[in-house]
N, C-alpha and C. Protein backbone atom coordinates (compact mmCIF):
# COMPACT_ATOMS: atom_id res chain seq x y z
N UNK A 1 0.80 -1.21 0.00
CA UNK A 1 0.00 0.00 0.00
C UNK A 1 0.82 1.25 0.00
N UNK A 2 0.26 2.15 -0.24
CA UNK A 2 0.94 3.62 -0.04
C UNK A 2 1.14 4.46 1.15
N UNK A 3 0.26 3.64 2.45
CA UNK A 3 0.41 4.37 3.63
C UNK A 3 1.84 4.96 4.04
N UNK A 4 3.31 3.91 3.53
CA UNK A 4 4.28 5.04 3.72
C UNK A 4 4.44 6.11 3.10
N UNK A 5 4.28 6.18 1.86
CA UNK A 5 4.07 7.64 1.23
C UNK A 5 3.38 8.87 2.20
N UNK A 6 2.24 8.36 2.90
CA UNK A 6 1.27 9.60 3.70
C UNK A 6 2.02 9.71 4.50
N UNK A 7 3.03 8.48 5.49
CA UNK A 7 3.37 8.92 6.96
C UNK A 7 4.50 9.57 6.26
N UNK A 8 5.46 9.60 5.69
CA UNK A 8 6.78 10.30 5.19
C UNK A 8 5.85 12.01 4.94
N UNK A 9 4.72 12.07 3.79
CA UNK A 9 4.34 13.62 4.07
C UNK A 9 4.03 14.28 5.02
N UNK A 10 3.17 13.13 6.09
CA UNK A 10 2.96 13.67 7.28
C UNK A 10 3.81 14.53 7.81
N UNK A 11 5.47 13.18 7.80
CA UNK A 11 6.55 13.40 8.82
C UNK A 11 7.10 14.94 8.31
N UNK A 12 6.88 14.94 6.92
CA UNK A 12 7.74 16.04 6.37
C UNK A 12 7.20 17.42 6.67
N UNK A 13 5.98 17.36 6.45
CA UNK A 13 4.83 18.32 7.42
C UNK A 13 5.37 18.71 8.80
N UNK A 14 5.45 17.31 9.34
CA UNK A 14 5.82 17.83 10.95
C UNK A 14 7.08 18.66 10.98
N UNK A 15 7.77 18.14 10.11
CA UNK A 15 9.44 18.92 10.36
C UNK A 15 9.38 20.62 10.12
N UNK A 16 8.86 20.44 8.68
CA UNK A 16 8.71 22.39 8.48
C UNK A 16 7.97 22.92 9.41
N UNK A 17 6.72 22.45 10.04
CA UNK A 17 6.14 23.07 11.34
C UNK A 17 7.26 23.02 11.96
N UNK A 18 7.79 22.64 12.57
CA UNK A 18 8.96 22.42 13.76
C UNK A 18 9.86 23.66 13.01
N UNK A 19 10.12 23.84 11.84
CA UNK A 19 11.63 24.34 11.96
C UNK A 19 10.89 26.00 11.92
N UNK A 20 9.81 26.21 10.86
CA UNK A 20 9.14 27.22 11.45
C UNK A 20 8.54 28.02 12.61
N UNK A 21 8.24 26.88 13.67
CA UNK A 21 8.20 27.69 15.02
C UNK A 21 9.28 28.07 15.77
N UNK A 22 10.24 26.95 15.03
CA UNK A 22 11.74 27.45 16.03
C UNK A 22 12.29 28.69 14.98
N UNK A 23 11.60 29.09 13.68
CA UNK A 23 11.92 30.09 13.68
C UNK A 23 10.82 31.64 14.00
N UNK A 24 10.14 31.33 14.53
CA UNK A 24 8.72 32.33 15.15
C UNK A 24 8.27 32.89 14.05
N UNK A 25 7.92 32.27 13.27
CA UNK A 25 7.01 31.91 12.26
C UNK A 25 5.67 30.83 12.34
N UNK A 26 4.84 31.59 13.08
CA UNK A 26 3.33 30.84 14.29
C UNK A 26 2.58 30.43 12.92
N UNK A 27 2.19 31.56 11.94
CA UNK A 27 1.25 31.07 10.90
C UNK A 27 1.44 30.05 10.27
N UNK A 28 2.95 30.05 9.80
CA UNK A 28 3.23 29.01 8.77
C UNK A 28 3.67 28.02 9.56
N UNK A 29 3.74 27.50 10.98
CA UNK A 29 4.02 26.16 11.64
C UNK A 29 2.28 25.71 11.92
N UNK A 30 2.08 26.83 11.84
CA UNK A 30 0.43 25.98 12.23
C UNK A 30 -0.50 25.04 11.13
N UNK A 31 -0.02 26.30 9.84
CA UNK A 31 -0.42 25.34 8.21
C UNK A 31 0.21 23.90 8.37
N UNK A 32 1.65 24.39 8.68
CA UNK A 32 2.37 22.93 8.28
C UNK A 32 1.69 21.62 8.92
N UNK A 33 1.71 22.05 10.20
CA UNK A 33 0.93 21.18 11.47
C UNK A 33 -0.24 20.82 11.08
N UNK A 34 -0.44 21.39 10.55
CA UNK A 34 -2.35 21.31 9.88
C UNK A 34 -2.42 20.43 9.30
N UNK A 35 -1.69 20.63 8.19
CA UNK A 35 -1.31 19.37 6.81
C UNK A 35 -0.87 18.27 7.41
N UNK A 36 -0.05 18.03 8.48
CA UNK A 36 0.45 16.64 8.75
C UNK A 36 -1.17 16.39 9.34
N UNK A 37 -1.50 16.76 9.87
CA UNK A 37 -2.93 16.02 11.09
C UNK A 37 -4.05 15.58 10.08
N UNK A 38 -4.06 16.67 9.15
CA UNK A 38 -5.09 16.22 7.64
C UNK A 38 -4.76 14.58 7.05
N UNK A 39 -3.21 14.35 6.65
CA UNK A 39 -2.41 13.88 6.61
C UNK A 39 -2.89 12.15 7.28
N UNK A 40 -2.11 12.89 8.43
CA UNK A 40 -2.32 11.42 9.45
C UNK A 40 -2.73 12.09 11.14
N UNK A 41 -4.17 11.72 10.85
CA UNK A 41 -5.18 12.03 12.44
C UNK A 41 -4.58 12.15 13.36
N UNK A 42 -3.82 10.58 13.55
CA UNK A 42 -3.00 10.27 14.97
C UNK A 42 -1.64 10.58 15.38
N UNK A 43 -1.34 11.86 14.51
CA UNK A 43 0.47 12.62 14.62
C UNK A 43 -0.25 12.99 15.85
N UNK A 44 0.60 12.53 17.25
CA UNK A 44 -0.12 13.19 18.21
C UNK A 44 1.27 14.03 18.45
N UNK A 45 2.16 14.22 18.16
CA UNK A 45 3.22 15.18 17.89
C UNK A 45 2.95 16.51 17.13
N UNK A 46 2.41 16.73 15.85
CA UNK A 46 1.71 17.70 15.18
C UNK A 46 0.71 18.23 15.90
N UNK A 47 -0.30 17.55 17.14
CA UNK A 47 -1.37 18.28 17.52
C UNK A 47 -0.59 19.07 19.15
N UNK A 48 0.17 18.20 20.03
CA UNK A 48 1.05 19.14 20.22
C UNK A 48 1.87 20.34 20.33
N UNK A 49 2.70 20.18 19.21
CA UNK A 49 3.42 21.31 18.74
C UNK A 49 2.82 22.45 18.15
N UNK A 50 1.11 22.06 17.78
CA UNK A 50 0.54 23.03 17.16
C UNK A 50 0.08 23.28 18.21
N UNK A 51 -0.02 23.13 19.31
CA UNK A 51 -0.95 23.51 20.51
C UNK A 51 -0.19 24.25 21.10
N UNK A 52 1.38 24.06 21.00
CA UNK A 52 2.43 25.17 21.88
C UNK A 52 2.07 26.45 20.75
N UNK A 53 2.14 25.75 19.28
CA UNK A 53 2.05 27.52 18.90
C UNK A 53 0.96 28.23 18.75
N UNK A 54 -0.04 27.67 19.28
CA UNK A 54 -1.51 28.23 19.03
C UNK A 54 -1.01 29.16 20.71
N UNK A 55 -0.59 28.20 21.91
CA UNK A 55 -0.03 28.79 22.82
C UNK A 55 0.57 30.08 22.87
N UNK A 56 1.77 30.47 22.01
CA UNK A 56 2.87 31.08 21.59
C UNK A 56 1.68 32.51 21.42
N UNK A 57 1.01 32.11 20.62
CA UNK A 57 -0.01 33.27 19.55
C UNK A 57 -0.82 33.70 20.82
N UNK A 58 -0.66 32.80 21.76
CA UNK A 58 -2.07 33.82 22.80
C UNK A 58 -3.59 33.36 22.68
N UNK A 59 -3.37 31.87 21.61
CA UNK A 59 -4.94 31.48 21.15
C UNK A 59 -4.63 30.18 21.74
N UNK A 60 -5.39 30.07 23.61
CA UNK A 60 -5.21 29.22 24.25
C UNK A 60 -6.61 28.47 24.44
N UNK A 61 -7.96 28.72 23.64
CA UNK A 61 -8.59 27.46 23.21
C UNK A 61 -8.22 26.92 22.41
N UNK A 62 -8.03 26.99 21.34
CA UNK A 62 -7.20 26.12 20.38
C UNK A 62 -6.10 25.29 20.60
N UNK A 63 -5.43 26.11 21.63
CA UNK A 63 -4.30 25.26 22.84
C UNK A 63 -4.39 23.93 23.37
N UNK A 64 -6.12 24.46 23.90
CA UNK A 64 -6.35 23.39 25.19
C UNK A 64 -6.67 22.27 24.34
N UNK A 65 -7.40 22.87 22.90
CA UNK A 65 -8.09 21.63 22.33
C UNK A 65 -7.16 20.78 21.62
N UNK A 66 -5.73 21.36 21.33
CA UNK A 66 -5.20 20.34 21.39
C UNK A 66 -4.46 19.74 21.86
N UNK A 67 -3.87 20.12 23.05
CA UNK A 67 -3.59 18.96 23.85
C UNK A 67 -3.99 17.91 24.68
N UNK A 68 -5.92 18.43 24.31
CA UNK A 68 -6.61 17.63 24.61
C UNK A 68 -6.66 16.49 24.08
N UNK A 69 -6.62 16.57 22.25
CA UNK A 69 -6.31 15.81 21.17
C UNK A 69 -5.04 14.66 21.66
N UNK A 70 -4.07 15.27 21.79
CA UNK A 70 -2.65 14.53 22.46
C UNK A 70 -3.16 13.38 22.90
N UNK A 71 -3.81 13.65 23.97
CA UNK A 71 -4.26 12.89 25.42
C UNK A 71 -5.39 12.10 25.17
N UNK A 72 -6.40 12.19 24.01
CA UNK A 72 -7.09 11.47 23.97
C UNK A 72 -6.10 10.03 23.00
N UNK A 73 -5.36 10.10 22.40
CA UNK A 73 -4.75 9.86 21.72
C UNK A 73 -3.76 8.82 22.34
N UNK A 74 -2.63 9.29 23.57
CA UNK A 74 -1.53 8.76 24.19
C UNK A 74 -2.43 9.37 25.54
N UNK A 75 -3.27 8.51 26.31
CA UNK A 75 -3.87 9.06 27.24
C UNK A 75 -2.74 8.97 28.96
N UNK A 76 -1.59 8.20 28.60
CA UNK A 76 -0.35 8.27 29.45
C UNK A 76 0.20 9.70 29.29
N UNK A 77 0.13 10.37 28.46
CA UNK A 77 1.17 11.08 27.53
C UNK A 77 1.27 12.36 29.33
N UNK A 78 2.45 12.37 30.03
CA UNK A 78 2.11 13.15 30.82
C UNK A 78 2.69 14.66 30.33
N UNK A 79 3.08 15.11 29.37
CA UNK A 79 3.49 16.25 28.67
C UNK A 79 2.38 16.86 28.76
N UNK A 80 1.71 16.25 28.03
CA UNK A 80 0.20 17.07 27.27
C UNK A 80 -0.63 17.38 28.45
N UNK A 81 -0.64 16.92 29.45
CA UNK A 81 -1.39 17.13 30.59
C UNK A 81 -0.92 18.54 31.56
N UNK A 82 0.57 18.09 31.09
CA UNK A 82 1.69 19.22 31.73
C UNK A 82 0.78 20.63 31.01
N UNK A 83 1.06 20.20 29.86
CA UNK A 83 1.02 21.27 28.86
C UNK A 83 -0.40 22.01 28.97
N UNK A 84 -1.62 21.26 28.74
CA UNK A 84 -2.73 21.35 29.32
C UNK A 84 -3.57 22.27 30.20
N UNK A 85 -2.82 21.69 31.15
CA UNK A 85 -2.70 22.56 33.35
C UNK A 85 -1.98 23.85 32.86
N UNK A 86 -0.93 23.63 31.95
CA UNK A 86 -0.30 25.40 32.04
C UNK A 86 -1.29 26.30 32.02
N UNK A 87 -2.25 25.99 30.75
CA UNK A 87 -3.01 26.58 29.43
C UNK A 87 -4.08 27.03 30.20
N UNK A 88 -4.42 25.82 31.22
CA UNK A 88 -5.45 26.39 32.32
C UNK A 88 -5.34 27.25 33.42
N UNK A 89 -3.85 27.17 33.49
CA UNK A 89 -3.89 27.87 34.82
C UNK A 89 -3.58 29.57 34.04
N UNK A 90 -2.64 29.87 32.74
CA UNK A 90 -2.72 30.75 32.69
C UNK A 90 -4.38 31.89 32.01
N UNK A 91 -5.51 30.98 32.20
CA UNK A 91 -6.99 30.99 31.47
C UNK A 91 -7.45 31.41 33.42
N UNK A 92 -6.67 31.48 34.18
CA UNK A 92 -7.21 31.28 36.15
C UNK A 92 -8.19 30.53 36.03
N UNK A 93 -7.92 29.23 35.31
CA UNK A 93 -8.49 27.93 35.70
C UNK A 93 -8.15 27.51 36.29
N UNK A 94 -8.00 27.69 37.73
CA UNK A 94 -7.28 27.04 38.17
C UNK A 94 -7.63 25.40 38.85
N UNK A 95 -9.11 25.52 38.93
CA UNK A 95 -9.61 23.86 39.46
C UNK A 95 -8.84 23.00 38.11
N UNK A 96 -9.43 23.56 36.81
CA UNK A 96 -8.79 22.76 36.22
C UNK A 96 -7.47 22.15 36.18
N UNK A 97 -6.55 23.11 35.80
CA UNK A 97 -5.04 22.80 36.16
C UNK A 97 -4.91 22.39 37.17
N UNK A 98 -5.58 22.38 38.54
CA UNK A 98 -5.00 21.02 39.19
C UNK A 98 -5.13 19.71 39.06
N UNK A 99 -6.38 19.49 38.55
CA UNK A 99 -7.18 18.05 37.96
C UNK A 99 -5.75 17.81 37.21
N UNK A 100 -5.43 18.41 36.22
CA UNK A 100 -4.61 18.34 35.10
C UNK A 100 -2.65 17.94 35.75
N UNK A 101 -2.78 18.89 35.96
CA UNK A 101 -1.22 18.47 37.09
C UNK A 101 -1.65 17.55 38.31
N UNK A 102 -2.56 17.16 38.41
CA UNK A 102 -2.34 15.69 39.35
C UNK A 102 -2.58 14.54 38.42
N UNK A 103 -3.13 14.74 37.07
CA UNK A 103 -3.17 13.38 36.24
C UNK A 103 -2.14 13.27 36.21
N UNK A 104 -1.01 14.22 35.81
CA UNK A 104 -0.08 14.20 35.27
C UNK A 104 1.01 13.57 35.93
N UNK A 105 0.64 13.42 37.48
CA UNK A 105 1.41 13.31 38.76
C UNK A 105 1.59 11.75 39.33
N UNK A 106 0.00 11.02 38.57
CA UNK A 106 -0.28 10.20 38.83
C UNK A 106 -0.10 9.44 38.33
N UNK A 107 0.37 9.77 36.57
CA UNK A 107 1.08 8.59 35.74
C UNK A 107 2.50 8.82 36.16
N UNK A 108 3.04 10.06 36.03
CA UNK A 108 4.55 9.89 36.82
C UNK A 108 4.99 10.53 37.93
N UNK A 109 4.61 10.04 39.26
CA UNK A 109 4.92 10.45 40.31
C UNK A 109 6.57 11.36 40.81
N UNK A 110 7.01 11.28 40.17
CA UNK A 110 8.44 11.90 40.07
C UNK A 110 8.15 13.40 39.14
N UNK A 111 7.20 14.06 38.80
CA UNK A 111 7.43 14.79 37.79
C UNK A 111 7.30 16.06 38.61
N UNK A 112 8.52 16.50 38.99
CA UNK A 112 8.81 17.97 40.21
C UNK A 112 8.10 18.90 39.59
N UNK A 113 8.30 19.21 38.24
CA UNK A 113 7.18 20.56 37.58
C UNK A 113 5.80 20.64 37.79
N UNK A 114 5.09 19.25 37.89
CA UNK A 114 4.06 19.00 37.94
C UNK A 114 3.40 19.63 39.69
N UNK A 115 4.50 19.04 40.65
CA UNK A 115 3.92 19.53 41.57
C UNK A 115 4.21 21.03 42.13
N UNK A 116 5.44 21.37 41.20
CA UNK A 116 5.71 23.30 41.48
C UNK A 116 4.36 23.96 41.31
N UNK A 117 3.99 23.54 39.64
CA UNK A 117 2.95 23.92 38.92
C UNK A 117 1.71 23.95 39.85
N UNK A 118 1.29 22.51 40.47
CA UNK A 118 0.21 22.29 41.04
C UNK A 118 -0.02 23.37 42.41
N UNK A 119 1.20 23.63 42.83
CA UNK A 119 1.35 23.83 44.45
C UNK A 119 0.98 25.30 44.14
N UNK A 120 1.22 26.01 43.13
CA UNK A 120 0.68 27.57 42.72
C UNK A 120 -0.41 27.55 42.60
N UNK A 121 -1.33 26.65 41.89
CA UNK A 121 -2.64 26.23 41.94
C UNK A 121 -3.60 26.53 42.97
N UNK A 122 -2.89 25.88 43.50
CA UNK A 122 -3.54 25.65 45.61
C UNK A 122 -3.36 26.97 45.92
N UNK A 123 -2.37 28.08 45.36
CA UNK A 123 -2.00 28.73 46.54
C UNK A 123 -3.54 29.89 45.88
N UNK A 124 -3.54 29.59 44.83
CA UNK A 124 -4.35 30.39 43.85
C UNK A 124 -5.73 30.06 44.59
N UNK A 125 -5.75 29.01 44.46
CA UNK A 125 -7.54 28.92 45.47
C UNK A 125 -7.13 28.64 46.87
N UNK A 126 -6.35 29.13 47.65
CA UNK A 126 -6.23 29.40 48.95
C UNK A 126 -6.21 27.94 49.89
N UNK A 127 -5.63 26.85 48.75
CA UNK A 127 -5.45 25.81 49.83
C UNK A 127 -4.32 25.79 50.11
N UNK A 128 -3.79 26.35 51.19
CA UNK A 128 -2.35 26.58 51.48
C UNK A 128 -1.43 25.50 52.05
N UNK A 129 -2.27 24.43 52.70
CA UNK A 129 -1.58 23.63 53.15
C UNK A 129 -1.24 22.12 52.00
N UNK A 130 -2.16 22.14 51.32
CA UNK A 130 -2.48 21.30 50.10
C UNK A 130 -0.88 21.99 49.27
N UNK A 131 -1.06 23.35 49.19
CA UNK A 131 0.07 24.41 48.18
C UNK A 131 1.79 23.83 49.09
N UNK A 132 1.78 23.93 50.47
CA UNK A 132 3.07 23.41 50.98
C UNK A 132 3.52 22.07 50.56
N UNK A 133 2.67 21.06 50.98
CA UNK A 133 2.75 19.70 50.42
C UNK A 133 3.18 19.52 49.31
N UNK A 134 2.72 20.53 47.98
CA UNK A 134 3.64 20.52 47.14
C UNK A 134 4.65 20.74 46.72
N UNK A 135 4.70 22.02 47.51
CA UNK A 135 5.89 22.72 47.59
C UNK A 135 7.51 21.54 48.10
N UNK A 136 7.13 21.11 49.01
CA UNK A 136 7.90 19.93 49.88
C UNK A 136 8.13 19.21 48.95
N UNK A 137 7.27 18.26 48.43
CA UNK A 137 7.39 16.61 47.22
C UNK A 137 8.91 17.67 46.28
N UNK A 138 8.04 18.69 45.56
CA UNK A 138 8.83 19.46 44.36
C UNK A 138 10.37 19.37 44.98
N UNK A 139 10.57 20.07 46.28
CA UNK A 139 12.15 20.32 46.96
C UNK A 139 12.63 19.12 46.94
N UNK A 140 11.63 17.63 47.69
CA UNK A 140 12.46 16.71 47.64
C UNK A 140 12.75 16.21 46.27
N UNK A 141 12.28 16.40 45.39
CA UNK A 141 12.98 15.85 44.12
C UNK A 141 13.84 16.28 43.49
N UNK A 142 14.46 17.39 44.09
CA UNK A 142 15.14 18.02 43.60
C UNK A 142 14.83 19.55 42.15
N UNK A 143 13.56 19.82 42.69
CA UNK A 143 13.24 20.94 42.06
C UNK A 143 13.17 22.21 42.73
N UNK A 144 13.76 23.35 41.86
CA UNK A 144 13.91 24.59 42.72
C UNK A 144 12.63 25.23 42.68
N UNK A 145 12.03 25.67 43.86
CA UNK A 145 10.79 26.16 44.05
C UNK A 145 10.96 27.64 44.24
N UNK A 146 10.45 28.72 43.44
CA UNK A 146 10.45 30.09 43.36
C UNK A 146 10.47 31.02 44.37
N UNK A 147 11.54 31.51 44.90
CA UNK A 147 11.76 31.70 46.24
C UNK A 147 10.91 33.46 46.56
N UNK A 148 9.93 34.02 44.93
CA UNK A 148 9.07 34.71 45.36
C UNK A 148 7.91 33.60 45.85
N UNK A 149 7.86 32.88 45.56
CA UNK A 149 6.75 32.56 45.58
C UNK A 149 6.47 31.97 46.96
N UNK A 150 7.98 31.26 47.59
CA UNK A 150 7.80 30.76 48.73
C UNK A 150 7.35 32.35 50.21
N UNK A 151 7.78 33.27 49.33
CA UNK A 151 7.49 34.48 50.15
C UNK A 151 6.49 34.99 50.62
N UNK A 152 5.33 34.85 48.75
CA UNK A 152 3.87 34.91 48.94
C UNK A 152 3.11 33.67 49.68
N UNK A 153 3.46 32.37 49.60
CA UNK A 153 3.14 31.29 50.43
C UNK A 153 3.43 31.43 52.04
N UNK A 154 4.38 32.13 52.14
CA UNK A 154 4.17 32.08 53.67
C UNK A 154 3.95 33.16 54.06
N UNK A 155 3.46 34.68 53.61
CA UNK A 155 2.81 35.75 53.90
C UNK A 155 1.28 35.29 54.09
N UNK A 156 0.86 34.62 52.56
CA UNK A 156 -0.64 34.23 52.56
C UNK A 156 -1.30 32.83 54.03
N UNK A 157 -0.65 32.04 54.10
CA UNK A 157 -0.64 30.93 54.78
C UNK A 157 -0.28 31.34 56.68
N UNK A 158 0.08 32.22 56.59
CA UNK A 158 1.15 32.60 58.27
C UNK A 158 1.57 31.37 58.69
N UNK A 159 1.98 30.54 57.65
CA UNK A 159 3.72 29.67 58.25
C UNK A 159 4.56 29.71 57.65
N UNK A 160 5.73 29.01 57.85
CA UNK A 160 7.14 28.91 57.54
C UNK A 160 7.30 28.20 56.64
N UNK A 161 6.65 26.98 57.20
CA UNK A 161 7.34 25.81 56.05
C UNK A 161 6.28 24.66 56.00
């Protein structure tokens, strides 16, 4: 059959999107991206990368919807979830983005961004002690936690640690 012919245009699709956003060129990585997904449905890489640059552009439904795409797709995929929770939290979704950074937490328990990310979340809807807990997991894994932020956490909270 010819299906390698489609995945090679796909792939080739995916690449000029790629080399176009790394050169901040949003319109023409998003065509490219477009064409691979037309292409082949299940580039869950193309829906992705088009979701960081729909990101990039400031057009964060289009964002969410596709890294929603990702995830329906590679429903492990803990990037897209990462990616996801950002999209929400910078939308002050914030219930969402935690749903989202604890899926994300829960396929890989080691993922320190996930719980930096999450622990701002909390601090955002005022669960402060829920927000430390994260704060803690993140330190022990060896992630640096924003030492404004640990400032506003313990102004908002009246503890230490």
């Amino acid at each position: 059959g010819g299906s390698s012919v489609y995945a090679k245009t796909a792939e080739e699709y995916l690449q000029s999107g790629n080399t176009s956003f790394d050169q901040g060129n949003l319109s023409q990585a998003i065509s490219n991206l477009t064409k691979a997904i037309e292409i082949n449905p299940n580039l869950a890489k193309a829906y992705n990368n088009r979701g960081f640059a729909y990101a990039t552009q400031g057009n964060l439904a289009q964002a969410i919807s596709d890294f929603t795409k990702v995830i329906e797709i590679n429903p492990q995929d803990t990037d897209a979830y990462y990616s996801r929770g950002f999209i929400y939290d910078k939308q002050s979704n914030f219930t969402q983005a935690i749903s989202d950074f604890s899926k994300a937490i829960e396929i890989d328990p080691n993922l320190a961004k996930a719980y930096n990310s999450r622990g701002k979340n909390y601090y955002n809807i005022k669960e402060y002690d829920k927000a430390w807990a994260d704060v803690h997991k993140a330190e022990g894994l060896g992630s640096a936690v924003s030492p404004e932020f640990l400032t506003e956490l313990k102004k908002a909270s009246g503890r230490d640690k």
